[in-house]
C-alpha atoms as a PDB file:
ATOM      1  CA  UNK A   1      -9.333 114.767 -62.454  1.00  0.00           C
ATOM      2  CA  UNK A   2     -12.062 116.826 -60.578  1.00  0.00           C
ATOM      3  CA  UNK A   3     -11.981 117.208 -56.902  1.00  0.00           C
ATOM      4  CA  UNK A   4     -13.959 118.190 -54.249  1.00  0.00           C
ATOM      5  CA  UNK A   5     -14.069 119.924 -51.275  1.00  0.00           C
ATOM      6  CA  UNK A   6     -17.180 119.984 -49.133  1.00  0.00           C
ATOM      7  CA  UNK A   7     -18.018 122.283 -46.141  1.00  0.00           C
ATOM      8  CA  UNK A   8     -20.819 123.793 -44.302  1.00  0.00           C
ATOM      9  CA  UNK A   9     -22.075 121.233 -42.209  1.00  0.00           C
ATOM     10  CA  UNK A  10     -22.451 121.719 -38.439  1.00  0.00           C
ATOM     11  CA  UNK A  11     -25.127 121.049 -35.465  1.00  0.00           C
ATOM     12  CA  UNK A  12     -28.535 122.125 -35.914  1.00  0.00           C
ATOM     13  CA  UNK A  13     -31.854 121.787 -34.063  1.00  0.00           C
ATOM     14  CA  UNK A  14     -34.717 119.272 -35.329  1.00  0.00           C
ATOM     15  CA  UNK A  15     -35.987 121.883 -38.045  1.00  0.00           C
ATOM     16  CA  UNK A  16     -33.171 123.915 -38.452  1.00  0.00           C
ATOM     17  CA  UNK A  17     -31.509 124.971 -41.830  1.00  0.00           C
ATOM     18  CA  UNK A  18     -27.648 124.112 -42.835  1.00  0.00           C
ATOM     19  CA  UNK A  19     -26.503 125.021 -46.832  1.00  0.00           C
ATOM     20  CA  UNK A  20     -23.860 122.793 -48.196  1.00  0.00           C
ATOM     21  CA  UNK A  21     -21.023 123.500 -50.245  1.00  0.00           C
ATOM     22  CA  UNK A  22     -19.159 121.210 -52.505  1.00  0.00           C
ATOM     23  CA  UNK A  23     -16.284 123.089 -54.191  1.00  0.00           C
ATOM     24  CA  UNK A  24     -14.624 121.440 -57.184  1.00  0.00           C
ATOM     25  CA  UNK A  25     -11.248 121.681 -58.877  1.00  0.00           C
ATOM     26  CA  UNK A  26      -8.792 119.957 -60.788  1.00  0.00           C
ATOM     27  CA  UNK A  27     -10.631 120.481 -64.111  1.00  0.00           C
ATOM     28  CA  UNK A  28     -14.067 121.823 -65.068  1.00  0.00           C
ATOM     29  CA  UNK A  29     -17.117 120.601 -63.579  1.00  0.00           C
ATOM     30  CA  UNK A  30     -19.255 122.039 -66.052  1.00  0.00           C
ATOM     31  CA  UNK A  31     -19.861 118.676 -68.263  1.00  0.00           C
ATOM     32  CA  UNK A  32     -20.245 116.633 -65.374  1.00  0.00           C
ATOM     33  CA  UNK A  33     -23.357 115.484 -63.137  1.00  0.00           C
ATOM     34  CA  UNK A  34     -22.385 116.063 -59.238  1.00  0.00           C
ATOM     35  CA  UNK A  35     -24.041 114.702 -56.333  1.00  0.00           C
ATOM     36  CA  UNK A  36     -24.471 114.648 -52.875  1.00  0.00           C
ATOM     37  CA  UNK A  37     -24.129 111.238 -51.056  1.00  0.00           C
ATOM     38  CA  UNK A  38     -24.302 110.630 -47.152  1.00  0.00           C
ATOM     39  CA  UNK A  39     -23.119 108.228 -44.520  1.00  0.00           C
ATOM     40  CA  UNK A  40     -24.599 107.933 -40.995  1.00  0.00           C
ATOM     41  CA  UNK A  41     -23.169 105.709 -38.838  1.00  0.00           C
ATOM     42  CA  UNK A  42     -23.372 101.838 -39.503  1.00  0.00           C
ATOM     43  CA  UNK A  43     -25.057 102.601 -42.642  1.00  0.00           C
ATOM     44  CA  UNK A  44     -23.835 102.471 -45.814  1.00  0.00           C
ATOM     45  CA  UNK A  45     -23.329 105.635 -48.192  1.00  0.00           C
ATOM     46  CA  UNK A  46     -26.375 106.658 -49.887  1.00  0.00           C
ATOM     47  CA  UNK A  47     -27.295 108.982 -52.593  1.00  0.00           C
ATOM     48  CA  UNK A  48     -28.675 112.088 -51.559  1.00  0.00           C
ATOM     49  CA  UNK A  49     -29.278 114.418 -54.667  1.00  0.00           C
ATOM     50  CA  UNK A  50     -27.633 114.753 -58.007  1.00  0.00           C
ATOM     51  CA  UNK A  51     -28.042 117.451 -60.126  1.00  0.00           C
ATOM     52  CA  UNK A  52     -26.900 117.122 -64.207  1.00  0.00           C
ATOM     53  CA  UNK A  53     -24.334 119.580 -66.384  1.00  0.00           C
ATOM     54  CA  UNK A  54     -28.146 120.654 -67.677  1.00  0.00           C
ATOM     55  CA  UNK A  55     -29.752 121.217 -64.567  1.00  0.00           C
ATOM     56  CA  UNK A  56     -31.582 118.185 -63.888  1.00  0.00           C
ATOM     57  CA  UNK A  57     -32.431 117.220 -60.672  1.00  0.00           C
ATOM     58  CA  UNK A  58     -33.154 114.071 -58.309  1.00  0.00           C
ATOM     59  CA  UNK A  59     -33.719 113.552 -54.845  1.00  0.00           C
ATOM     60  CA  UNK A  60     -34.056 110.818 -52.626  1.00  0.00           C
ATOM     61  CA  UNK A  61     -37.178 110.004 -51.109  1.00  0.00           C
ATOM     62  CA  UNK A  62     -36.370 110.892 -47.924  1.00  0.00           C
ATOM     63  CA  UNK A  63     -35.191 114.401 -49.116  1.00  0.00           C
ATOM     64  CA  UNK A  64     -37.735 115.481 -51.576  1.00  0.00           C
ATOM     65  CA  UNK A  65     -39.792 119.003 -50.300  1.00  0.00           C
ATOM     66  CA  UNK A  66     -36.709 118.900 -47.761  1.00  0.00           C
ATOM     67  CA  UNK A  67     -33.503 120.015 -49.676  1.00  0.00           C
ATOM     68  CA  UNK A  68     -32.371 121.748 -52.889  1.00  0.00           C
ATOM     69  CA  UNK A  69     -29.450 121.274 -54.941  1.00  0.00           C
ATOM     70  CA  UNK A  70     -28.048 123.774 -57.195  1.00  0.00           C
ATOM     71  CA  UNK A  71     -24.701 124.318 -58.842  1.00  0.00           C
ATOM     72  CA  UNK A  72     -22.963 127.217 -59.987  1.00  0.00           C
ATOM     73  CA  UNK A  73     -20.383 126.319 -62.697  1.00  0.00           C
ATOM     74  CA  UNK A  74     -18.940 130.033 -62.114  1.00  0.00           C
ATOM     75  CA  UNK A  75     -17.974 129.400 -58.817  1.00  0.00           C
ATOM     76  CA  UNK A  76     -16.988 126.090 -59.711  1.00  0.00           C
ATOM     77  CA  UNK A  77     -19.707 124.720 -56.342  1.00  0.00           C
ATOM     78  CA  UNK A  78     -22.436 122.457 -55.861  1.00  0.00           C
ATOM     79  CA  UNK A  79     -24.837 123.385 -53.023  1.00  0.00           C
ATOM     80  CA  UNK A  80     -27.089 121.768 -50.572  1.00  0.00           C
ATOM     81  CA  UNK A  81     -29.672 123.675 -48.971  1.00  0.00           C
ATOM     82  CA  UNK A  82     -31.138 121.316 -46.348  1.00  0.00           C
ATOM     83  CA  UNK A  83     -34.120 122.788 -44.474  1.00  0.00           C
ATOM     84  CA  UNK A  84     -36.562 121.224 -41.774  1.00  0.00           C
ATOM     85  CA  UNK A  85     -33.748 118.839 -40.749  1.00  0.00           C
ATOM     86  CA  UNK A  86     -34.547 115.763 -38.912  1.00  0.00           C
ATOM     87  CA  UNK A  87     -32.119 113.604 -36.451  1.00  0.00           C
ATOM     88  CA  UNK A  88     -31.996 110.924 -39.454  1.00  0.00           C
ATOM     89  CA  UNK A  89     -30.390 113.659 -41.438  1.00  0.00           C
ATOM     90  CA  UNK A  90     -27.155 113.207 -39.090  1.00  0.00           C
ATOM     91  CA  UNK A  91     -24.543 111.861 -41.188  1.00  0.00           C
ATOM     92  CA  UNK A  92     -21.499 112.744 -43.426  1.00  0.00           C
ATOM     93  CA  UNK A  93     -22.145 114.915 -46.368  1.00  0.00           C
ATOM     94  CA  UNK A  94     -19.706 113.865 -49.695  1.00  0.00           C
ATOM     95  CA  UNK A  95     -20.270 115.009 -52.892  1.00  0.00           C
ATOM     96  CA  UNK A  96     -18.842 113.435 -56.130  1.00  0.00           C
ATOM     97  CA  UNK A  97     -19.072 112.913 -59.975  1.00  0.00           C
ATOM     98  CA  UNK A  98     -22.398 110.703 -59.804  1.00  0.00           C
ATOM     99  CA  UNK A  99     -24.625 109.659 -62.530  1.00  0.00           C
ATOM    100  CA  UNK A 100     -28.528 111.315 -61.723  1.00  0.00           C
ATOM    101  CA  UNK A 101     -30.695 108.377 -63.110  1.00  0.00           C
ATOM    102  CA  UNK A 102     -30.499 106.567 -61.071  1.00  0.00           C
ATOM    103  CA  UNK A 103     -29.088 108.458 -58.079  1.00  0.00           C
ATOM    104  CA  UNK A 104     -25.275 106.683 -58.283  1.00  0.00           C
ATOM    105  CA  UNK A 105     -21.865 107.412 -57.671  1.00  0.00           C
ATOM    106  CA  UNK A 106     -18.821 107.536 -60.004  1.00  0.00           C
ATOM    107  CA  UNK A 107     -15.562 107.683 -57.884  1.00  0.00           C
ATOM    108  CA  UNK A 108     -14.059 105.591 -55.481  1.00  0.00           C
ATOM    109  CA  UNK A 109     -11.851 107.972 -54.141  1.00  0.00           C
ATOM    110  CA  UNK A 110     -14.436 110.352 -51.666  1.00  0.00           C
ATOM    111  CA  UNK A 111     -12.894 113.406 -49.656  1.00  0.00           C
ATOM    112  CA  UNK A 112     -13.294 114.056 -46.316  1.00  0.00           C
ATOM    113  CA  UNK A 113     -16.852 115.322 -46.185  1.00  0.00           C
ATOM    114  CA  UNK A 114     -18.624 117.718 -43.799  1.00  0.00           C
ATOM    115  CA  UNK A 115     -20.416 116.335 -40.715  1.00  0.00           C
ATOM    116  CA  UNK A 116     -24.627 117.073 -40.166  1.00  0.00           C
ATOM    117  CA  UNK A 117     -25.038 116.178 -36.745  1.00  0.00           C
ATOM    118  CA  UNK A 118     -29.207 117.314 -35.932  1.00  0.00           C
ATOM    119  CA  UNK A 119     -29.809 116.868 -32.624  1.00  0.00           C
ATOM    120  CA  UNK A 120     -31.836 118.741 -29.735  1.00  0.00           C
END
């Protein structure tokens, strides 16, 4: 059973630039789409990005032009680079086995997740 460990997140400036990292183990992640998912608060968890074993992509709306996902099945992690960050953006990052089309998660059992906080 694959699981993950995310880290990277932090406070940032409207604008500023954090890169996520989602670092798997427990078996291989090679065969397996992975996506990012968020939760600000009072909101309910939402998908983020996904990107397929294949390299497929998708993005949420309010991401696309914004942030890039990319894996590297070497190193076993998932990344997030999120640039030109907005105050919306302020949530907590999870990622997870997720199907890409549609954007949706797999588990039910999420990890602790790294906190974005963008704020001036």
């Amino acid at each position: 059973q694959l699981q993950f460990v995310e880290s990277g997140g932090g406070l940032v400036q409207p604008g500023g630039s954090l890169r996520l990292s989602c670092a798997a183990s427990g078996d291989t992640m090679d065969y397996h789409a992975i996506g990012w998912f968020r939760q600000a608060p009072g909101k309910e968890r939402e998908g983020v990005s996904c990107i397929s074993s294949g390299g497929n992509i998708n993005y949420a709306d309010s991401v696309k032009g914004r942030f890039t996902i990319s894996r590297d099945n070497a190193k076993s992690t998932v990344y997030l680079q999120m640039n030109s960050l907005k105050p919306e953006d302020t949530a907590v990052y999870y990622c997870a086995v997720a199907f890409c089309f549609p954007l949706l998660s797999r588990t039910e059992n999420w990890g602790q997740g790294t906190q974005v906080t963008v704020s001036s």
